[in-house]
Protein backbone atom coordinates (compact mmCIF):
# COMPACT_ATOMS: atom_id res chain seq x y z
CA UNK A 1 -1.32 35.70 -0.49
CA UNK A 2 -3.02 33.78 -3.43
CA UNK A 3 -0.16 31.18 -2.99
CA UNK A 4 -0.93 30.86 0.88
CA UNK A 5 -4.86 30.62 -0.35
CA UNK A 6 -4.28 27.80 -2.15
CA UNK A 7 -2.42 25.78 0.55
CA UNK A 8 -4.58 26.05 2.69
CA UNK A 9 -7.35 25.09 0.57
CA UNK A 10 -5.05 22.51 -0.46
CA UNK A 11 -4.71 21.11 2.82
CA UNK A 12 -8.68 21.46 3.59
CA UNK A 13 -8.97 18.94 0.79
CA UNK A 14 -5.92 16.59 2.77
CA UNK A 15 -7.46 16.75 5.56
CA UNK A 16 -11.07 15.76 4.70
CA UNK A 17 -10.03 13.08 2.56
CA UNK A 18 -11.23 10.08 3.72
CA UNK A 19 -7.93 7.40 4.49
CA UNK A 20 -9.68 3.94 4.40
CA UNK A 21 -11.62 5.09 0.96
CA UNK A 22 -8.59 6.74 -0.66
CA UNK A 23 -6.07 3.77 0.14
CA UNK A 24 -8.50 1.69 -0.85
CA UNK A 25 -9.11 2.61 -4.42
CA UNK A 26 -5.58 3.02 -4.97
CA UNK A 27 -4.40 0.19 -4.14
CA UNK A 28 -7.02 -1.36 -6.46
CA UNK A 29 -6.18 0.83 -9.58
CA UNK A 30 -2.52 0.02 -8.73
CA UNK A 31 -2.67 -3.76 -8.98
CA UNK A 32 -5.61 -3.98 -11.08
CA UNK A 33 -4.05 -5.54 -14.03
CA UNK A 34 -1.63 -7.66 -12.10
CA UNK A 35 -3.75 -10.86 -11.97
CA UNK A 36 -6.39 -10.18 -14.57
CA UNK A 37 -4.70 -11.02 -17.45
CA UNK A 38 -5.03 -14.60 -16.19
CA UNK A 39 -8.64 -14.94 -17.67
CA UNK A 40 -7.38 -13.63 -21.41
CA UNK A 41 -5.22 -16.72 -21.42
CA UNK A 42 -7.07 -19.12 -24.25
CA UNK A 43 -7.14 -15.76 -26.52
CA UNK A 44 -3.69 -14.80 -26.20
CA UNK A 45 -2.42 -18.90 -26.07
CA UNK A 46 -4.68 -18.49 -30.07
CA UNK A 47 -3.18 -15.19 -30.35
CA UNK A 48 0.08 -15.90 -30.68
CA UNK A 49 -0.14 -19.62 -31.29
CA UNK A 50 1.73 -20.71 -28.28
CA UNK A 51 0.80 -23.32 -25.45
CA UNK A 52 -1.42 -22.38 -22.28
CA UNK A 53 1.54 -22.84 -19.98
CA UNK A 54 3.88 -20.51 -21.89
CA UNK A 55 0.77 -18.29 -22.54
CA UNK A 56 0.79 -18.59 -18.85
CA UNK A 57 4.50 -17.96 -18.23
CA UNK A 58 3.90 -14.46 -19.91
CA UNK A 59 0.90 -13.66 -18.08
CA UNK A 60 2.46 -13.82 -14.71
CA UNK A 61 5.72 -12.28 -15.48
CA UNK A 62 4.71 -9.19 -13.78
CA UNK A 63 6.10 -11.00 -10.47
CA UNK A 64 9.06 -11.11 -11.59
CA UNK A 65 9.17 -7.74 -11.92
CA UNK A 66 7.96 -7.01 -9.05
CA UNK A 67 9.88 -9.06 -6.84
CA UNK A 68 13.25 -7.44 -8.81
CA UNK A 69 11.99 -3.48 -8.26
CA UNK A 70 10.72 -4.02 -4.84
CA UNK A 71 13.93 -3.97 -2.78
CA UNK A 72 15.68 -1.78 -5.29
CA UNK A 73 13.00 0.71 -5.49
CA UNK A 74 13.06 0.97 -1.87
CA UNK A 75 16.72 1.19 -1.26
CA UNK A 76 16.85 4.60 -3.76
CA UNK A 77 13.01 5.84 -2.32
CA UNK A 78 14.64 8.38 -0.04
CA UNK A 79 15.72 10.73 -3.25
CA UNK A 80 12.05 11.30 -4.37
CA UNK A 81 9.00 12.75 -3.18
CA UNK A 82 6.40 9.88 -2.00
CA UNK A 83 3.11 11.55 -4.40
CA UNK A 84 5.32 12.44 -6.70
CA UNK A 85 6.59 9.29 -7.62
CA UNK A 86 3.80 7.05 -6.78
CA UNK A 87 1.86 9.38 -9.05
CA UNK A 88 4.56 8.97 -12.11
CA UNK A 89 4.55 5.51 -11.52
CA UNK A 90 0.66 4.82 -12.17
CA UNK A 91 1.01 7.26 -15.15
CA UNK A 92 3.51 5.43 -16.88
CA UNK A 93 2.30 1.94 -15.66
CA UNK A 94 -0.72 3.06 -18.55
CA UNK A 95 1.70 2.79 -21.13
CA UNK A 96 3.47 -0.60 -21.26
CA UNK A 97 -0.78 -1.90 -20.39
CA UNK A 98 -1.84 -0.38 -23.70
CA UNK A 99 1.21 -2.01 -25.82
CA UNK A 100 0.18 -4.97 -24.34
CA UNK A 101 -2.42 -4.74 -27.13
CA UNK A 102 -0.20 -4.50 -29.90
CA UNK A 103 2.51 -6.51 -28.62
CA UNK A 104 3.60 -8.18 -32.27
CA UNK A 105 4.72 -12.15 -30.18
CA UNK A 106 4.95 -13.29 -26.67
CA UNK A 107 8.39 -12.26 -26.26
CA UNK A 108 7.69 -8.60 -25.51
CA UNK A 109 4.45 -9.20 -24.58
CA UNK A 110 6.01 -10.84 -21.45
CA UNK A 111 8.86 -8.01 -21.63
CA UNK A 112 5.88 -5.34 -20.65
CA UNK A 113 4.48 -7.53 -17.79
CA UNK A 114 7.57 -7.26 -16.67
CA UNK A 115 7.90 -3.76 -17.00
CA UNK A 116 4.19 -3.52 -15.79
CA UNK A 117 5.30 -5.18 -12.48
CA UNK A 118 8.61 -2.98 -12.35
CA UNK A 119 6.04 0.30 -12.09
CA UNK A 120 3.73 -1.58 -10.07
CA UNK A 121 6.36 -2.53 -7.26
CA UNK A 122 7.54 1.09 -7.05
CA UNK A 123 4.07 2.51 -6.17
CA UNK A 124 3.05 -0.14 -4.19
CA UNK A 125 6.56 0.00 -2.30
CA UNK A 126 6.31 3.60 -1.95
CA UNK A 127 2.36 3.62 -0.81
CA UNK A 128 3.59 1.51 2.24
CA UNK A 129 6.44 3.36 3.22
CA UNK A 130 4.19 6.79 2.93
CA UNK A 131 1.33 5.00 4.90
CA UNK A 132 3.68 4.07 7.75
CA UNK A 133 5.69 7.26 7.94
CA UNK A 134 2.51 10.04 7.63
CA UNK A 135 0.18 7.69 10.69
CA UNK A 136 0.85 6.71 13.99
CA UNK A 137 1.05 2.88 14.56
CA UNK A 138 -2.25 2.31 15.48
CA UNK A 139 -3.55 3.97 12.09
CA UNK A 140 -1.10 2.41 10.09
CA UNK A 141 -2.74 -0.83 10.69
CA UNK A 142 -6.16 -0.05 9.42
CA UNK A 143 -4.72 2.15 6.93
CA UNK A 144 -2.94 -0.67 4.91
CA UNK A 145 -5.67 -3.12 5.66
CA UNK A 146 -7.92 -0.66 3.75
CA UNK A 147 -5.06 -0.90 1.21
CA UNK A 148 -4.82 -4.66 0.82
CA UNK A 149 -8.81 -4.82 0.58
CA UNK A 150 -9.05 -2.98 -2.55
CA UNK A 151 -5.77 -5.27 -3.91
CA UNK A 152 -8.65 -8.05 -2.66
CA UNK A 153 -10.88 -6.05 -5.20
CA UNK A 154 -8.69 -5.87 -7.84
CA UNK A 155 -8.27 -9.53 -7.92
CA UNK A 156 -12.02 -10.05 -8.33
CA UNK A 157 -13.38 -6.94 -10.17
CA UNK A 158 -9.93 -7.13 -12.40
CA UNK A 159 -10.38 -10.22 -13.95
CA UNK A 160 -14.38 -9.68 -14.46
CA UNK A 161 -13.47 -6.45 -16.40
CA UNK A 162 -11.21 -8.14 -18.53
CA UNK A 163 -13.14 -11.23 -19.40
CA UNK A 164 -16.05 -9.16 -19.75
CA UNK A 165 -14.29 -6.11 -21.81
CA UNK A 166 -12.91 -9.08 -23.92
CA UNK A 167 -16.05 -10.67 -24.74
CA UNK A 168 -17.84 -7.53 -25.35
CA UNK A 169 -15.12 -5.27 -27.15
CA UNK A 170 -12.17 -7.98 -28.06
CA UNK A 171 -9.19 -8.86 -26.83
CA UNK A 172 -7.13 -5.19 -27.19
CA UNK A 173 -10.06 -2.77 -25.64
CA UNK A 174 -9.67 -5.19 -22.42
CA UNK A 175 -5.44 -3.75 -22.51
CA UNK A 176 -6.77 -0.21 -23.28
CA UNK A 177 -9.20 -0.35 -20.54
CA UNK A 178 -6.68 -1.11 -17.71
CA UNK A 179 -5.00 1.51 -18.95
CA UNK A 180 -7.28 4.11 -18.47
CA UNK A 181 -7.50 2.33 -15.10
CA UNK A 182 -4.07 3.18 -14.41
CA UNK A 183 -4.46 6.85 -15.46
CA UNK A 184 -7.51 7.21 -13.10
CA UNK A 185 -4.76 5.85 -10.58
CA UNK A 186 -2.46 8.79 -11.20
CA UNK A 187 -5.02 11.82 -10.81
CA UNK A 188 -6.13 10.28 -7.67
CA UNK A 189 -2.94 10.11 -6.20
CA UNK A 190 -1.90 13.64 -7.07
CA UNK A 191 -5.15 14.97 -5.98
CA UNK A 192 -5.51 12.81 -2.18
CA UNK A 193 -1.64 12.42 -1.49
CA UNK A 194 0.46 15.19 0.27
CA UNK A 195 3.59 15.98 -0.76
CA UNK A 196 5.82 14.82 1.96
CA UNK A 197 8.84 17.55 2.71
CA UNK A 198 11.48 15.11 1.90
CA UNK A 199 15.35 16.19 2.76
CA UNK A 200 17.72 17.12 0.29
CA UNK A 201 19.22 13.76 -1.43
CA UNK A 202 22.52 12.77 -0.85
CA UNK A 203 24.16 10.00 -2.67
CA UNK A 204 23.79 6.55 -0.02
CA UNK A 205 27.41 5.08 0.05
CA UNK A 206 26.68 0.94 -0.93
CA UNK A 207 28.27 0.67 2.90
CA UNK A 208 25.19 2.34 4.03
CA UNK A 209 22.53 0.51 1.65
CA UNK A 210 24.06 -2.75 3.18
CA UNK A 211 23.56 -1.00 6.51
CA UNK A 212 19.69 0.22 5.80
CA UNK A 213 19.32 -3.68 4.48
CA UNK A 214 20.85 -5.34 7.66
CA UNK A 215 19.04 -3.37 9.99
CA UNK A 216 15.96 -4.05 8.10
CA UNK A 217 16.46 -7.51 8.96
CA UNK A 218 17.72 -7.05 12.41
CA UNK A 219 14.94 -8.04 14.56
CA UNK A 220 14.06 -11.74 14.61
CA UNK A 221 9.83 -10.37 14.02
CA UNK A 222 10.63 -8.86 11.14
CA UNK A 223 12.59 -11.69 9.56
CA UNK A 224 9.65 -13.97 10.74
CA UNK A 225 7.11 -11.64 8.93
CA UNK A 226 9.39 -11.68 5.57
CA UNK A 227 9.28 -15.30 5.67
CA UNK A 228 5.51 -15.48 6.32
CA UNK A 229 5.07 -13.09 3.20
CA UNK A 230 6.79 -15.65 1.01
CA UNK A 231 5.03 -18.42 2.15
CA UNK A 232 1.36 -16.68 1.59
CA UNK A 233 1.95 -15.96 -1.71
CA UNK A 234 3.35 -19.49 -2.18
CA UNK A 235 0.26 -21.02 -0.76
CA UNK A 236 -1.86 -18.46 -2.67
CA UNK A 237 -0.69 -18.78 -5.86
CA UNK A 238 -0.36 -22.34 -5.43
CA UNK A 239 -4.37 -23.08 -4.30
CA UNK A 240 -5.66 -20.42 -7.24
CA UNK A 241 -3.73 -21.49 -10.44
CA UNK A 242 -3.86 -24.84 -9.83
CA UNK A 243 -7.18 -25.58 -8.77
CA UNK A 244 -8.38 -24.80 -12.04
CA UNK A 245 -7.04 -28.19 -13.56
CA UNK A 246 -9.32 -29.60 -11.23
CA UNK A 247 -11.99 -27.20 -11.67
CA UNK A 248 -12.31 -27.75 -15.76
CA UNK A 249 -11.42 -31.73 -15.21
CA UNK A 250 -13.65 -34.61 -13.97
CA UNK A 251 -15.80 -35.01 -11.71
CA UNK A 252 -16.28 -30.93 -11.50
CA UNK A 253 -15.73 -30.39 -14.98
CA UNK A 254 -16.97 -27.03 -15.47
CA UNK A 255 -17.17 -24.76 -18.66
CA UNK A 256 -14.50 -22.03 -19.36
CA UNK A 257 -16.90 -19.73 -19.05
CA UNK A 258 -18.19 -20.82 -15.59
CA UNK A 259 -14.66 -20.75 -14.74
CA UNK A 260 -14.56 -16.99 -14.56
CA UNK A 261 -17.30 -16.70 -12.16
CA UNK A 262 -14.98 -18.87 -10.02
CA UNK A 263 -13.29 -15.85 -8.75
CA UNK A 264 -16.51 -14.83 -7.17
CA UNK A 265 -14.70 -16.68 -3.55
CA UNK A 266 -12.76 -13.50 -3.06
CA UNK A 267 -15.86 -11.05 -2.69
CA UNK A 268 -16.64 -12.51 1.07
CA UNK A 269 -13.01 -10.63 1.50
CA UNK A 270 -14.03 -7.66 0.83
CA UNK A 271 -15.81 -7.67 4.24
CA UNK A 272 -13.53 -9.52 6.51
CA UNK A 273 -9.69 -7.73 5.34
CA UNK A 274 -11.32 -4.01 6.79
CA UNK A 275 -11.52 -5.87 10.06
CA UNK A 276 -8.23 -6.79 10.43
CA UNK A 277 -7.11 -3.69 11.71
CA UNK A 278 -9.31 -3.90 14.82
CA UNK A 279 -8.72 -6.85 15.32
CA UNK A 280 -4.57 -6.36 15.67
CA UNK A 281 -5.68 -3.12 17.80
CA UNK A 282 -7.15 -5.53 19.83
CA UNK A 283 -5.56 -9.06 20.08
CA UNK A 284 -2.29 -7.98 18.17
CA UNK A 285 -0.35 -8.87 15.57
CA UNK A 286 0.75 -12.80 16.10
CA UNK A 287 -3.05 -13.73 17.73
CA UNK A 288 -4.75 -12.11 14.24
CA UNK A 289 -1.98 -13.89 11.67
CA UNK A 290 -1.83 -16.87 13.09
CA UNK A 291 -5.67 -17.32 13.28
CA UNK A 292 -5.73 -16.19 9.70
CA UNK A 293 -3.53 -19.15 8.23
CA UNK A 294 -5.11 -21.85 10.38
CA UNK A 295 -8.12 -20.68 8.88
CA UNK A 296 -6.66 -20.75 5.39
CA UNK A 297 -5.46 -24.29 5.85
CA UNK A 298 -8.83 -25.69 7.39
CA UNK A 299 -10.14 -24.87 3.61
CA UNK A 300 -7.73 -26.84 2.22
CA UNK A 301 -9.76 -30.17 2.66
CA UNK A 302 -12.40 -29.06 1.06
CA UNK A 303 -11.02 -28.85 -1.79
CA UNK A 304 -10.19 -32.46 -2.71
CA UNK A 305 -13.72 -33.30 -2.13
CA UNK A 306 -14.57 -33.17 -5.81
CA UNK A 307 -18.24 -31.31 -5.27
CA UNK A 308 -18.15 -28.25 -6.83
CA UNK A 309 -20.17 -26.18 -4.14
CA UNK A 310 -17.45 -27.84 -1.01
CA UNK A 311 -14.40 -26.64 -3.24
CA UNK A 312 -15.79 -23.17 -3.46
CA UNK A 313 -16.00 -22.73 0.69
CA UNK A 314 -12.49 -23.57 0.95
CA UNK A 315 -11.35 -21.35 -1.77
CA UNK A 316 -13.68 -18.71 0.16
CA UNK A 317 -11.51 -19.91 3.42
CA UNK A 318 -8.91 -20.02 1.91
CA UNK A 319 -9.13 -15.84 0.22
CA UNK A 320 -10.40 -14.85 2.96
CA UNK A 321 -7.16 -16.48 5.34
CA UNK A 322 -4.82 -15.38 3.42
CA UNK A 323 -5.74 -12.02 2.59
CA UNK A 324 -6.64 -11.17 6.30
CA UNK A 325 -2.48 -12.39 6.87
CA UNK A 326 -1.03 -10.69 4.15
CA UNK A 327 -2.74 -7.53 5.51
CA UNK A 328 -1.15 -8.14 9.12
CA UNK A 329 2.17 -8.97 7.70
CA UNK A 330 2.08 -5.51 5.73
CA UNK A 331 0.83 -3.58 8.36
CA UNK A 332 3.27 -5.23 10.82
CA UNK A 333 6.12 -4.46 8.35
CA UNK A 334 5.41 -0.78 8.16
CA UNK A 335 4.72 -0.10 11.71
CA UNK A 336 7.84 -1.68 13.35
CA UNK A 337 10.57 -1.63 10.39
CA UNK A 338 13.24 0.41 12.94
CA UNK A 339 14.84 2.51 10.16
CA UNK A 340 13.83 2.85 6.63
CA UNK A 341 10.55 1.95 6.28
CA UNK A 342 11.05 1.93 2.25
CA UNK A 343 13.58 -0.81 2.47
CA UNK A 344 11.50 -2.73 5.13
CA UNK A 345 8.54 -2.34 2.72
CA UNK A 346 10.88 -3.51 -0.14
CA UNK A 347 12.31 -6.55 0.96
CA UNK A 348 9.31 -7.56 2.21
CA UNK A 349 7.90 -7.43 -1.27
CA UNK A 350 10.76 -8.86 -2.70
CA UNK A 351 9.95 -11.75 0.15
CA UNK A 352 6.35 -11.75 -0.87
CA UNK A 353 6.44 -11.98 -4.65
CA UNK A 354 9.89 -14.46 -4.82
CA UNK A 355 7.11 -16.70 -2.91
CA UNK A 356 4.82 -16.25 -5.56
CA UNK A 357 7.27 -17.58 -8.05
CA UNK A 358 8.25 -20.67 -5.83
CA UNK A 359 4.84 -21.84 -5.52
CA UNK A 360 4.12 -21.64 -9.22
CA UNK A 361 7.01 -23.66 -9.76
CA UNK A 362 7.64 -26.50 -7.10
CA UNK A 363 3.56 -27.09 -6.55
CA UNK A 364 3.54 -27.39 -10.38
CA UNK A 365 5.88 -30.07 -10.07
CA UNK A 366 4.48 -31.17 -7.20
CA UNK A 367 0.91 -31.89 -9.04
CA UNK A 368 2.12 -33.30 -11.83
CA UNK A 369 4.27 -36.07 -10.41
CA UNK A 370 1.94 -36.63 -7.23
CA UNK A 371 -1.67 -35.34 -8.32
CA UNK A 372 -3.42 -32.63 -6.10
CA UNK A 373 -4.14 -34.54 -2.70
CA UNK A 374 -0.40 -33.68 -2.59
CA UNK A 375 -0.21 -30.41 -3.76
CA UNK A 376 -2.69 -29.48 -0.78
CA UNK A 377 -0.70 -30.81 1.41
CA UNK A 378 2.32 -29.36 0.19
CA UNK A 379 0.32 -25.65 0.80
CA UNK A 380 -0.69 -26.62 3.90
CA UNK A 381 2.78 -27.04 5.67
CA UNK A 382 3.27 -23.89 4.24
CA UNK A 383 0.36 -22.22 5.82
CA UNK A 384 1.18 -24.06 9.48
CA UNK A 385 4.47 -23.20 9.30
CA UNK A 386 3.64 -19.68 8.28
CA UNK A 387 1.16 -19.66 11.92
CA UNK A 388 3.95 -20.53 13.62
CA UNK A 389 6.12 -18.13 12.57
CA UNK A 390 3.12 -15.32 12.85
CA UNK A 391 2.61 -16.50 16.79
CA UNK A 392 5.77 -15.32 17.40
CA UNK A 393 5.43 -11.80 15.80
CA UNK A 394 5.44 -9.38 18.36
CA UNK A 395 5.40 -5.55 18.13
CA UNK A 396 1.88 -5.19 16.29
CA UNK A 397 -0.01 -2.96 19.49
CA UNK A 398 3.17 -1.36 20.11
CA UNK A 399 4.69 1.63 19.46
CA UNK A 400 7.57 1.96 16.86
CA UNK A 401 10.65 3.67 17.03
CA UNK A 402 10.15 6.98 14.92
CA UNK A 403 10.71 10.24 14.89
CA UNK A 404 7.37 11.90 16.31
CA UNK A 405 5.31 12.83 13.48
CA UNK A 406 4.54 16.63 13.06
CA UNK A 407 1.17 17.80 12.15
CA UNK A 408 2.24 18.83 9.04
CA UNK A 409 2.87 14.90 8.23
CA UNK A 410 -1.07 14.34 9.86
CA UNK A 411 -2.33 16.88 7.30
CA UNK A 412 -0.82 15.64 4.17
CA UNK A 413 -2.75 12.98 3.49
């Protein structure tokens, strides 16, 4: 009796648990310290008496990481219990974030980012895959656009915390911070996720992982919305680590400092990622994505106009663009993947983040041989091309192929 109490309590709690809030804050506290590093970069470039760039390198080797785990975390997801793991995975993300203080030289400094981003992928892999298989469709959609916004957050309120837990406590209580972050992460998880009933594990032949991975891809949609992952974070990445050359050179030439505050363009997405899920309820998937990235790249202009207050609305059109379509693509992923959901997920991920890396690289090159007017337009094929691929996507008001979901899956989150 005492054991059927607390069920049922357990599931009073489940049930009044708000979705939008709860995704929300967890998907903040689980990429929180993915991009803020990014503002500790002239104190651990002094640190460890390296160069900005390979101070850089390190930084950002959490996507590599995460584009590695992604699709291999998904592939092996089916063994463990979704709160279980996602849980674990926040918990021990708190670890390699406080080494990061004592990390003795840059070599396994970058070694924890990466293992940061390994941990990282898995719960944010697994978060998806749990959104998609506990709603219906429809809910899915606002679900992981409430998820994406606070991954909007993190960006902002991440790298304020650290620049301003840096300043005001040093370099290592900014690491120690994050991960107490991450811990926070954890409880929340265990105490707002349901335990799905997952089936008994079997061991997956590599004839059937190559069979979960082909029909993952087997739908011309869902190749077009990998693609369209890859090239938003290769546009992304590409406009916001790059712009800062201009940003601290002539004729802007603002302070380090100011530089921070810079990051201020992503709070107007805050607002504007909640609505995407109405709007894909209403217009669908292809309309909304499209819209987003031709959005994006109207932005782009703006910021070769060398006025400080111009270059800050398109990086605000250019956040809020891309953030609105990365939230479609996710959503679109987990509500019409027409198997495994995990390995859907995962490869888009992998997808996603491999973009990531590709921008850093070629638009690097790309501004240093042919200055930024080129760079920008090098991002913008990548956003048009991305619209055309999104006003193709199909699917997004439509109902997936699923097993019907029982109301025990309804209550558990």
């Amino acid at each position: 009796m005492a054991d059927v109490n607390i069920e049922c309590r357990s599931r009073k709690v489940a049930r009044s648990t708000p979705h939008a809030v709860v995704l929300g804050v967890v998907g903040f506290l689980t990429l929180v310290d993915l991009f803020a590093a990014q503002v500790l970069l002239p104190a651990l470039a002094m640190r460890y008496g390296v160069s900005a760039a390979a101070a850089g390198i390190a930084v950002n080797a959490t996507t590599f990481g995460m584009a590695a785990a992604s699709l291999i975390v998904a592939l092996k997801a089916r063994a463990f219990g979704r709160r279980t793991t996602i849980g674990a995975s926040l918990a021990l993300l708190a670890v390699p974030t406080c080494l990061l203080a004592v990390a003795p030289d840059l070599m396994v400094f970058t070694g924890l980012r990466i293992v940061q981003g390994i941990l990282m992928a898995t719960a944010f892999t697994l978060t998806m895959a749990y959104v998609s298989e506990q709603l219906s469709p429809q809910e899915t959609a606002g679900a992981l656009a409430a998820y994406v916004t606070g991954i909007v957050a993190s960006n902002l309120v991440g790298r304020l915390i650290a620049a301003s837990a840096a300043d005001m406590l040093g370099l290592n209580a900014s690491f120690f911070m994050f991960g107490a972050l991450n811990l926070v992460g954890a409880l929340l998880v265990a105490h707002s996720f349901g335990e799905m009933r997952m089936p008994t594990a079997e061991p997956v032949a590599m004839s059937g992982l190559i069979g979960e991975i082909r029909e993952a891809v087997s739908t011309a949609p869902l190749r077009a919305a990998y693609a369209i992952g890859f090239l938003i974070l290769f546009a992304f990445i590409g406009t916001f680590t790059y712009v800062n050359v201009v940003l601290v050179s002539p004729p802007v030439a603002i302070s380090q400092m100011s530089l921070g505050l810079i990051y201020l363009v992503f709070a107007p997405s805050l607002l504007t990622t909640p609505l995407t899920g109405r709007l894909v309820a209403r217009l669908g998937s292809g309309p909304v994505a499209a819209m987003s990235l031709l959005f994006a790249a109207a932005g782009l202009p703006l910021l070769a106009s060398g006025v400080l207050s111009i270059i800050l609305a398109g990086m605000t059109m250019m956040a809020v663009g891309t953030f609105m379509a990365q939230a479609v693509a996710t959503g679109f992923v987990a509500a019409n993947a027409p198997g495994n959901r995990a390995v859907a997920s995962g490869i888009y991920l992998a997808s996603y983040y491999l973009g990531g890396l590709a921008g850093a690289y070629m638009l690097g090159r790309v501004l240093d041989g042919f200055g930024w007017t080129a760079c920008l337009e090098g991002i913008g094929a990548c956003l048009v091309m991305a619209a055309v691929l999104a006003a193709g996507l199909r699917g997004g008001k439509a109902t997936r192929r699923s097993v019907p979901l029982t109301q025990d899956m309804r209550n558990s989150l």
